[in-house]
PDB file of N, CA and C in Angstrom:
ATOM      1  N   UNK A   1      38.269 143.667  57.539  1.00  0.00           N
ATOM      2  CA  UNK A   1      38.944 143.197  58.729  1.00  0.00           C
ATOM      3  C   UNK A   1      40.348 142.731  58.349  1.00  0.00           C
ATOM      4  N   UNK A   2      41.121 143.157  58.978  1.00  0.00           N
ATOM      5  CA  UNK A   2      42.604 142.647  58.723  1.00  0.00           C
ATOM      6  C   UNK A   2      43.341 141.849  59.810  1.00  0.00           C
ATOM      7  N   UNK A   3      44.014 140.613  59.195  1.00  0.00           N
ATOM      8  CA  UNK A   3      44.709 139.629  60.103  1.00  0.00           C
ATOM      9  C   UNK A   3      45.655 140.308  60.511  1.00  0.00           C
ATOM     10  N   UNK A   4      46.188 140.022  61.494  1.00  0.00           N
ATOM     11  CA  UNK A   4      47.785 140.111  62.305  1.00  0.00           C
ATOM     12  C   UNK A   4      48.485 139.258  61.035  1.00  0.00           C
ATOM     13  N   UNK A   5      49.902 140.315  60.934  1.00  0.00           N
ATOM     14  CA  UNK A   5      51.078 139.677  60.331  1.00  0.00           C
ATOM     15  C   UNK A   5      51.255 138.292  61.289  1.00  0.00           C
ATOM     16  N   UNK A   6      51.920 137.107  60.323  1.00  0.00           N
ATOM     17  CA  UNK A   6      52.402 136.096  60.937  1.00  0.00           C
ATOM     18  C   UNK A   6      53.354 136.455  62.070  1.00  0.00           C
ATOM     19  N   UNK A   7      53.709 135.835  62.950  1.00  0.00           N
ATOM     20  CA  UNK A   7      55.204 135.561  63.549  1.00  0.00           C
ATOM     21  C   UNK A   7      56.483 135.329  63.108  1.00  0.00           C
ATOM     22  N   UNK A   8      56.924 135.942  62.832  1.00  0.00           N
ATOM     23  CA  UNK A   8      58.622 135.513  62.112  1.00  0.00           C
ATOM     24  C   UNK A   8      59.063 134.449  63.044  1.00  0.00           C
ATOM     25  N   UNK A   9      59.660 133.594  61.933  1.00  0.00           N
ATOM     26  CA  UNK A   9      60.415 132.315  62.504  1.00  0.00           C
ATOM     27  C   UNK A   9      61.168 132.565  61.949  1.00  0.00           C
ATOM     28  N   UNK A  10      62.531 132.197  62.606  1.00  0.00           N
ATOM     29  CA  UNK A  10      64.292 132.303  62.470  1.00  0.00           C
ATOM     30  C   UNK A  10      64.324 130.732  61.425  1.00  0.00           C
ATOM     31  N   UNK A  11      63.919 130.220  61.981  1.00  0.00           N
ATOM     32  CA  UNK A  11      64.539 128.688  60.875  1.00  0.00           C
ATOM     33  C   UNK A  11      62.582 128.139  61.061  1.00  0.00           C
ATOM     34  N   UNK A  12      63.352 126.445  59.974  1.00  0.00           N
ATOM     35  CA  UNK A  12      62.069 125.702  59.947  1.00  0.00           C
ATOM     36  C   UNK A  12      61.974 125.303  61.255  1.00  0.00           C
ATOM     37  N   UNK A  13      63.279 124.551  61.830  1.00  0.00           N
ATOM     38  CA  UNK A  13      63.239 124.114  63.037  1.00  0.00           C
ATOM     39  C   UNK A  13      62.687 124.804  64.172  1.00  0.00           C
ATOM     40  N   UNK A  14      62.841 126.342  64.407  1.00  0.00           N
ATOM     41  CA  UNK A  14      61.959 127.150  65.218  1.00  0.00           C
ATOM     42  C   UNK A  14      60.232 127.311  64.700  1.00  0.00           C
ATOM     43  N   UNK A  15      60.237 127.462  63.442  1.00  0.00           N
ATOM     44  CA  UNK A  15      58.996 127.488  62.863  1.00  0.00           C
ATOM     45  C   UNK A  15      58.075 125.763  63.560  1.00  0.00           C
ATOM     46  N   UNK A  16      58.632 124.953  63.568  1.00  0.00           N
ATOM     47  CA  UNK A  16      58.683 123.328  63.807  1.00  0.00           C
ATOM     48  C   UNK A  16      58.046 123.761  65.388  1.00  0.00           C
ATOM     49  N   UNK A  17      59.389 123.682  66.215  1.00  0.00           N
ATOM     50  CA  UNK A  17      59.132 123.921  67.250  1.00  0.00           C
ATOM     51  C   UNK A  17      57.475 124.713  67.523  1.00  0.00           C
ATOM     52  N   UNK A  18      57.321 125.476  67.215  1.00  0.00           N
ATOM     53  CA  UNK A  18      56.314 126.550  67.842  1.00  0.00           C
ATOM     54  C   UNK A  18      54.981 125.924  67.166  1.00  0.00           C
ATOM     55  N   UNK A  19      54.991 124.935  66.400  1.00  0.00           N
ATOM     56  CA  UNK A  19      53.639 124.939  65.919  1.00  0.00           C
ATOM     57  C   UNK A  19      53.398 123.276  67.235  1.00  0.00           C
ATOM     58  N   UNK A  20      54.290 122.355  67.950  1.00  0.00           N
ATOM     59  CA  UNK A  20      54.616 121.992  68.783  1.00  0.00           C
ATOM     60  C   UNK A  20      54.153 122.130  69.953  1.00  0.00           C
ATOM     61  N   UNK A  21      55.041 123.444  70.384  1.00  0.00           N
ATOM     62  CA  UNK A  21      54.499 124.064  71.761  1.00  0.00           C
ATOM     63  C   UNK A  21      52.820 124.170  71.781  1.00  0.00           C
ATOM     64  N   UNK A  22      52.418 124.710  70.724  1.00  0.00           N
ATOM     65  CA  UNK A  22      51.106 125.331  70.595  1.00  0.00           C
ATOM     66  C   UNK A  22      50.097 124.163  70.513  1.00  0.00           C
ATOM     67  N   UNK A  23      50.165 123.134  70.038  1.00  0.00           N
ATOM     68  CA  UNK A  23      49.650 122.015  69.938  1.00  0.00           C
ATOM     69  C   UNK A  23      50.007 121.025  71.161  1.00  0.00           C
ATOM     70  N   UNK A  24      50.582 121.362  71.817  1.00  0.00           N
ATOM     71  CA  UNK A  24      51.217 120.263  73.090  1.00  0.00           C
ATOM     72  C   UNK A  24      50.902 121.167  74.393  1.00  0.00           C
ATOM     73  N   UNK A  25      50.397 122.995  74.020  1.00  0.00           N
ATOM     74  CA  UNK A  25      50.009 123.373  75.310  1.00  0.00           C
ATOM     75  C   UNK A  25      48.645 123.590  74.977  1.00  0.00           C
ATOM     76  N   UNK A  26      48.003 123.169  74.140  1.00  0.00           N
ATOM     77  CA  UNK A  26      46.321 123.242  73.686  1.00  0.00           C
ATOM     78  C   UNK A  26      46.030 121.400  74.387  1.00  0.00           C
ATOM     79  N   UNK A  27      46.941 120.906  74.233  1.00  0.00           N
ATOM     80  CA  UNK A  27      46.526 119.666  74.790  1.00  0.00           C
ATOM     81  C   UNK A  27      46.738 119.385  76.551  1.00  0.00           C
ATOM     82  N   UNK A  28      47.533 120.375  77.014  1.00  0.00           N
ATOM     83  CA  UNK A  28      47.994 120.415  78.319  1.00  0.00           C
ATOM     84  C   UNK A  28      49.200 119.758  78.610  1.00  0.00           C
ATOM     85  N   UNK A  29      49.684 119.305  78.092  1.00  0.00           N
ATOM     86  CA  UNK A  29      51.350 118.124  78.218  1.00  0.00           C
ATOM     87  C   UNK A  29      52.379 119.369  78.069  1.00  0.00           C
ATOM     88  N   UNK A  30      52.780 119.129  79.586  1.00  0.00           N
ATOM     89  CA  UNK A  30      54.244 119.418  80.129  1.00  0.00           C
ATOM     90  C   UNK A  30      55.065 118.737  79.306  1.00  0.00           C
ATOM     91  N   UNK A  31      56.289 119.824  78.842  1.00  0.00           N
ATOM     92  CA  UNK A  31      58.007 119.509  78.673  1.00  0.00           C
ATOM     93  C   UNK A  31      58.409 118.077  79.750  1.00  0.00           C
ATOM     94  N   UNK A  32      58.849 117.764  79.660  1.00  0.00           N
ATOM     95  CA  UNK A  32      59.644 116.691  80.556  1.00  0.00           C
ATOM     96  C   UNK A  32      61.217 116.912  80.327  1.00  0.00           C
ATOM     97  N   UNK A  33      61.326 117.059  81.916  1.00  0.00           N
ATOM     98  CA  UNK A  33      63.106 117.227  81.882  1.00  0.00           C
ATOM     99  C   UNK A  33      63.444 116.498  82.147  1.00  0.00           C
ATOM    100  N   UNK A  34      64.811 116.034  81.508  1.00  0.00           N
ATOM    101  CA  UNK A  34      65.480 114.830  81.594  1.00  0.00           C
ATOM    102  C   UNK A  34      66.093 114.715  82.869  1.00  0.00           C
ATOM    103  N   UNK A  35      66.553 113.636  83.221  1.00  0.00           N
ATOM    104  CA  UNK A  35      67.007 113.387  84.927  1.00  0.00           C
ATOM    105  C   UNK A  35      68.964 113.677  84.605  1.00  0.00           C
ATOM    106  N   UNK A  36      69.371 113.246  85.702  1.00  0.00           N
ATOM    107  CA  UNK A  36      70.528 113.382  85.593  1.00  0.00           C
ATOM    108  C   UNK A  36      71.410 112.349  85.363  1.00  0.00           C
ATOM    109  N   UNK A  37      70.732 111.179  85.408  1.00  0.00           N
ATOM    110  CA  UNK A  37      71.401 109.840  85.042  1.00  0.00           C
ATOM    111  C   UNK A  37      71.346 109.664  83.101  1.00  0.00           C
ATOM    112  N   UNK A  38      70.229 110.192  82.605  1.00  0.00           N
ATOM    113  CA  UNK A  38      70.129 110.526  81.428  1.00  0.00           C
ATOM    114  C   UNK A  38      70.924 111.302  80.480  1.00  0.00           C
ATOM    115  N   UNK A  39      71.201 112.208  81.346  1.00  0.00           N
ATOM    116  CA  UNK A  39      72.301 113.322  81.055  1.00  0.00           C
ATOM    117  C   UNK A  39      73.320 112.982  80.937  1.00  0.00           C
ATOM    118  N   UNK A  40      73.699 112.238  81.630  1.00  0.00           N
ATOM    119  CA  UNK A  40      75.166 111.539  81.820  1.00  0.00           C
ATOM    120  C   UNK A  40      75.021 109.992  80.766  1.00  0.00           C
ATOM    121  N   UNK A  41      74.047 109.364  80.747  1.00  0.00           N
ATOM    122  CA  UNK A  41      73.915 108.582  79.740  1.00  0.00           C
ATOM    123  C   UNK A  41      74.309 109.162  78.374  1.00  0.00           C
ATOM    124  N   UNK A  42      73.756 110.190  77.975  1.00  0.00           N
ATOM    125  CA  UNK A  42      74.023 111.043  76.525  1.00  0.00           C
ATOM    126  C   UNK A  42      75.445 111.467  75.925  1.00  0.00           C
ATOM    127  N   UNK A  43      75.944 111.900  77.574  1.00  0.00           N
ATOM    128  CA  UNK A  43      77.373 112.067  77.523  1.00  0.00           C
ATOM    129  C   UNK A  43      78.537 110.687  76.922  1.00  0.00           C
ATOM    130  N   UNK A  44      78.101 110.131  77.982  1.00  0.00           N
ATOM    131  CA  UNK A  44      78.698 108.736  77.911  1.00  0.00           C
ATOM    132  C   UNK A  44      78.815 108.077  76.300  1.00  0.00           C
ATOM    133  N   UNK A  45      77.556 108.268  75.791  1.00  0.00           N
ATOM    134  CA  UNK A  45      76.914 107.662  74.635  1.00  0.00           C
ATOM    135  C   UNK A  45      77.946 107.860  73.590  1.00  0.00           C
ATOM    136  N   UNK A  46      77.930 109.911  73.525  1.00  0.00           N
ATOM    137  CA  UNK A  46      78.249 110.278  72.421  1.00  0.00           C
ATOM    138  C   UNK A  46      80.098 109.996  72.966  1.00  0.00           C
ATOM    139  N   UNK A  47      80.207 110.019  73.737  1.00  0.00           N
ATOM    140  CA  UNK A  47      81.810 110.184  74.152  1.00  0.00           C
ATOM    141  C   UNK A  47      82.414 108.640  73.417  1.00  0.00           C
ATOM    142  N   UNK A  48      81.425 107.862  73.252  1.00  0.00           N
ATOM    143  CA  UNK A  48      81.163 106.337  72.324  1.00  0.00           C
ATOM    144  C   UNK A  48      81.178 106.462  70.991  1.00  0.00           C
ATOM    145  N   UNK A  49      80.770 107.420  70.956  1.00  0.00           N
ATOM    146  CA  UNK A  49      80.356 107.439  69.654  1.00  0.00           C
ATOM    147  C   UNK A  49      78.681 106.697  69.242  1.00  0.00           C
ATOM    148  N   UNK A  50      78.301 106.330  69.737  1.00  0.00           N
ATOM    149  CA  UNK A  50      77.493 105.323  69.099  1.00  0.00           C
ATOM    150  C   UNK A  50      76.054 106.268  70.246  1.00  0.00           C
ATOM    151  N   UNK A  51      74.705 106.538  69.054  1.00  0.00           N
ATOM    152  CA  UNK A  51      73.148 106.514  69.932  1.00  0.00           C
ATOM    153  C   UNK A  51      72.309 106.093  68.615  1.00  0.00           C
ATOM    154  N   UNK A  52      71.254 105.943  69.177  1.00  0.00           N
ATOM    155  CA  UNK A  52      70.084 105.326  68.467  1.00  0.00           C
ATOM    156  C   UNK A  52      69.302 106.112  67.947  1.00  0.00           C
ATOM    157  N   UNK A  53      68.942 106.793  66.894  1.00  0.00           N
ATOM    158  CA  UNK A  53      68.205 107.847  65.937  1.00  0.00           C
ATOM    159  C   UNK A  53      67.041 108.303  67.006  1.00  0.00           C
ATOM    160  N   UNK A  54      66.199 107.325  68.023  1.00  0.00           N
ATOM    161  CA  UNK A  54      64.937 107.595  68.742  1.00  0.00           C
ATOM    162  C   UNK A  54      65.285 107.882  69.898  1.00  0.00           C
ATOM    163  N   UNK A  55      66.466 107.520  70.827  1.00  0.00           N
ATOM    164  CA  UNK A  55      67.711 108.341  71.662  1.00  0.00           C
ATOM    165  C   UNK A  55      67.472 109.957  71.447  1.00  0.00           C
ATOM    166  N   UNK A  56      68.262 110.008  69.851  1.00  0.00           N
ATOM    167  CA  UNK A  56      68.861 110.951  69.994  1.00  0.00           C
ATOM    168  C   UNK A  56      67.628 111.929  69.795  1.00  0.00           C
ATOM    169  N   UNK A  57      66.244 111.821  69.141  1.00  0.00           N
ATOM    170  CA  UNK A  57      65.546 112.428  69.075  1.00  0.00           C
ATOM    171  C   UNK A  57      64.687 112.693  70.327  1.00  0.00           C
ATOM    172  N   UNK A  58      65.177 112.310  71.284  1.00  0.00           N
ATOM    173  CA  UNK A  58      64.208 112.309  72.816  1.00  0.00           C
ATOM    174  C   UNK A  58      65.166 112.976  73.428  1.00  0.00           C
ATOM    175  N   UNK A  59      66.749 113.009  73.442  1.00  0.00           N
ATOM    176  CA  UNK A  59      67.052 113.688  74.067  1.00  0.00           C
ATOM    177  C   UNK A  59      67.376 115.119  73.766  1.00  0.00           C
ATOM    178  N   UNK A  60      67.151 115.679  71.951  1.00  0.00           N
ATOM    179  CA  UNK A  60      67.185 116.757  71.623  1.00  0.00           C
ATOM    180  C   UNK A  60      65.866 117.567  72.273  1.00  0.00           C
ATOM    181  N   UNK A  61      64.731 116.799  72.834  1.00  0.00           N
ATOM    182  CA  UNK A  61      63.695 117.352  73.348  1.00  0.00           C
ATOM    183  C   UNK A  61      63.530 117.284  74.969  1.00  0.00           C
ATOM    184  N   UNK A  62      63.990 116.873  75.823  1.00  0.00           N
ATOM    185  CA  UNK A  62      64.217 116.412  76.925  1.00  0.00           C
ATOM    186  C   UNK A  62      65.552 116.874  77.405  1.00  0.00           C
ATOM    187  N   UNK A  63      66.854 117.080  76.808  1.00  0.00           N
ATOM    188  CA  UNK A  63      68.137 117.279  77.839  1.00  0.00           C
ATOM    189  C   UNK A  63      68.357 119.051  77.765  1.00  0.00           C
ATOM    190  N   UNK A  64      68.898 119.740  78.208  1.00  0.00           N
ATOM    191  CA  UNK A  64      68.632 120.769  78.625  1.00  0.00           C
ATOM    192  C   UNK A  64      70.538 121.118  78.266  1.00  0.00           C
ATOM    193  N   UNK A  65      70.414 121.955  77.435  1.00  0.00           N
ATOM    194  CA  UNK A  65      71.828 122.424  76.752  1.00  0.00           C
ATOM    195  C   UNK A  65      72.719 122.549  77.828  1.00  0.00           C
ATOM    196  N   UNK A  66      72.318 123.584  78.630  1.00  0.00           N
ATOM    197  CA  UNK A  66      73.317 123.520  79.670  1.00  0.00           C
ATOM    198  C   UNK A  66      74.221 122.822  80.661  1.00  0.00           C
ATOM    199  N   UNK A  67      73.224 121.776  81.230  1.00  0.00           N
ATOM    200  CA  UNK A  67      73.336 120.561  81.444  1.00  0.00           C
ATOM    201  C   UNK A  67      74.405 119.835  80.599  1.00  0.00           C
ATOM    202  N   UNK A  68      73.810 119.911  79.608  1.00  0.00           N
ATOM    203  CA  UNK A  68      74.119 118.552  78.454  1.00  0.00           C
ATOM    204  C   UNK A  68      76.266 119.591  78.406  1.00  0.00           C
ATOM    205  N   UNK A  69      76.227 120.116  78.073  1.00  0.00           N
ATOM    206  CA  UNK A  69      77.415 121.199  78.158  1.00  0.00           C
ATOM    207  C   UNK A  69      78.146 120.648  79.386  1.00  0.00           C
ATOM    208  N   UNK A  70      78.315 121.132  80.732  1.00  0.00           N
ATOM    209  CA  UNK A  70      78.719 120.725  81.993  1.00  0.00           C
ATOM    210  C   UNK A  70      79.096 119.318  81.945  1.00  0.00           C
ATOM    211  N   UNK A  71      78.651 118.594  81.694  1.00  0.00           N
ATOM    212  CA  UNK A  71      78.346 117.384  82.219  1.00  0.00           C
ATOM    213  C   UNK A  71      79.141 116.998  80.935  1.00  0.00           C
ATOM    214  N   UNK A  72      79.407 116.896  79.981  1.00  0.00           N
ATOM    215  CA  UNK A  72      80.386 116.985  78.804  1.00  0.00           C
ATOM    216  C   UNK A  72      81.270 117.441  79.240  1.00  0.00           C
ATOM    217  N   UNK A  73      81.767 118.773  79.591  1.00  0.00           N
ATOM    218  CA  UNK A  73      83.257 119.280  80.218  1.00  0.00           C
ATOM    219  C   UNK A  73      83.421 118.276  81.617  1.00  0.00           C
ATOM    220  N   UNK A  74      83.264 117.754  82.376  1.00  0.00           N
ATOM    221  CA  UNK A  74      83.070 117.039  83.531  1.00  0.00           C
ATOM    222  C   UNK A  74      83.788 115.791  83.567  1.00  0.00           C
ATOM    223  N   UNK A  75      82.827 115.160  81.973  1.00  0.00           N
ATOM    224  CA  UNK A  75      83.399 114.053  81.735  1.00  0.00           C
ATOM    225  C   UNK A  75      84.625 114.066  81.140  1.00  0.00           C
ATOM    226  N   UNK A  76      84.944 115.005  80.275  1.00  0.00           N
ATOM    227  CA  UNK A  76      86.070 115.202  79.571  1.00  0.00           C
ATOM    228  C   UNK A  76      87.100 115.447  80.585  1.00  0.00           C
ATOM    229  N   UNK A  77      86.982 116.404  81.381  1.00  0.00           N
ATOM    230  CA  UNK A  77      88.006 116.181  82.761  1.00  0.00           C
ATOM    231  C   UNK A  77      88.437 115.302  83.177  1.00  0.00           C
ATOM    232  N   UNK A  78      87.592 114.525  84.047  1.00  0.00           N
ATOM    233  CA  UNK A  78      87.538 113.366  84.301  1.00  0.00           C
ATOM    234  C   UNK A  78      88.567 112.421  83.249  1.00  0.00           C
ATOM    235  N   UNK A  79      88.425 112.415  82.206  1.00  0.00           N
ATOM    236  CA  UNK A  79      88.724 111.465  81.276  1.00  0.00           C
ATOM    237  C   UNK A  79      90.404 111.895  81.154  1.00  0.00           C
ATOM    238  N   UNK A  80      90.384 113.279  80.814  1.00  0.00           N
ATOM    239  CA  UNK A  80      91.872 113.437  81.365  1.00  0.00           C
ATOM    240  C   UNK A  80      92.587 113.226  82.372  1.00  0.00           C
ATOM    241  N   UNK A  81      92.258 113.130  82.903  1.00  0.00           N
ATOM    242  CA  UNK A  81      92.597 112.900  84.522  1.00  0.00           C
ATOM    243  C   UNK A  81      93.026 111.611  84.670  1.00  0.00           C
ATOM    244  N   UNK A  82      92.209 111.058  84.375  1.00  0.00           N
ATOM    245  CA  UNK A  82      92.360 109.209  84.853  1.00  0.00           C
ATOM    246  C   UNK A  82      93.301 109.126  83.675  1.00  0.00           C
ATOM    247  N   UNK A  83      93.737 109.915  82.425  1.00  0.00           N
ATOM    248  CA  UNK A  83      95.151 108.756  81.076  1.00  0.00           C
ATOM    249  C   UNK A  83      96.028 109.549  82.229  1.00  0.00           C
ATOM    250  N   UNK A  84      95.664 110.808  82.688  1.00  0.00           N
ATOM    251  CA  UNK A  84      97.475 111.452  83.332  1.00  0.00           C
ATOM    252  C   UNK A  84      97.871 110.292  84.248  1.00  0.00           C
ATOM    253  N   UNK A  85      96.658 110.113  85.377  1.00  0.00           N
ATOM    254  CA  UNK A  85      97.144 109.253  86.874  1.00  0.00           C
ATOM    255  C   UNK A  85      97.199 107.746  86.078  1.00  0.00           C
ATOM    256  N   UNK A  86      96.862 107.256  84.633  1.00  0.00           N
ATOM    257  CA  UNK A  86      97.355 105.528  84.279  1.00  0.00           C
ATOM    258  C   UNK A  86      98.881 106.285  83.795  1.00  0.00           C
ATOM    259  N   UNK A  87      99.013 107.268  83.124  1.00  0.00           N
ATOM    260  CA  UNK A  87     100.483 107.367  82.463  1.00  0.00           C
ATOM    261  C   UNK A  87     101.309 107.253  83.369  1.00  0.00           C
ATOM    262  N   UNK A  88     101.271 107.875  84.661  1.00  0.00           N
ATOM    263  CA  UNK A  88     101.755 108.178  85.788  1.00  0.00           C
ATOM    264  C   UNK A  88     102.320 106.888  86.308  1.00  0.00           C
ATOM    265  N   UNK A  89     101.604 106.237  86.486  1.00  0.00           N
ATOM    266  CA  UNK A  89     101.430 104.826  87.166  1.00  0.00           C
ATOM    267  C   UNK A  89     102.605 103.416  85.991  1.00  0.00           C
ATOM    268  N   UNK A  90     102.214 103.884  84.726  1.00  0.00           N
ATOM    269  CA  UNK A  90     103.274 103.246  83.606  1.00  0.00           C
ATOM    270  C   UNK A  90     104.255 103.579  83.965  1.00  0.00           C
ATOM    271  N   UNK A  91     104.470 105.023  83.624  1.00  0.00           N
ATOM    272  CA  UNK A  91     106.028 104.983  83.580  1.00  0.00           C
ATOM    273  C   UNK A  91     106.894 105.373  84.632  1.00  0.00           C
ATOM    274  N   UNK A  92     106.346 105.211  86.329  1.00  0.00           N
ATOM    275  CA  UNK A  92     106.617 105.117  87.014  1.00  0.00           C
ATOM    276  C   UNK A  92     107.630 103.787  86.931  1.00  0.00           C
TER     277      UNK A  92
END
């Protein structure tokens, strides 16, 4: 009798991941997506500089790249925006 070849995994971290999924959908537990106040918390955070190792490990599993992306360009807008309209306002 012969086994099936393994699954190729790209990295450990995908290898990581999948033994994860498989163990978290044998148990029945849903992904949880992060909200949008969260999202913007992360932003905020890192735009600080400063998160908490158990932060950052909840939201590498919980925030959703795309999201997390947008909402980064958004703020960064934003952030330009408000030094142009204070410069504005100085050297007026």
């Amino acid at each position: 009798m012969r086994l099936p070849p393994p699954r190729p995994a790209l990295c450990y971290r995908d290898r990581m991941s999948d033994e994860r999924s498989d163990s978290e959908s044998a148990a029945g537990a849903e992904k949880r997506q992060a909200t949008v106040g969260e999202t913007v918390s992360a932003v905020l955070w890192s735009f600080f500089g400063v998160r908490k190792g158990k932060d950052l490990r909840r939201d590498a599993a919980t925030l959703n790249p795309v999201y997390l992306i947008l909402t980064g360009l958004g703020a960064a807008a934003l952030l330009v925006v408000g030094l142009l309209v204070l410069v504005h306002f100085i050297v007026r």
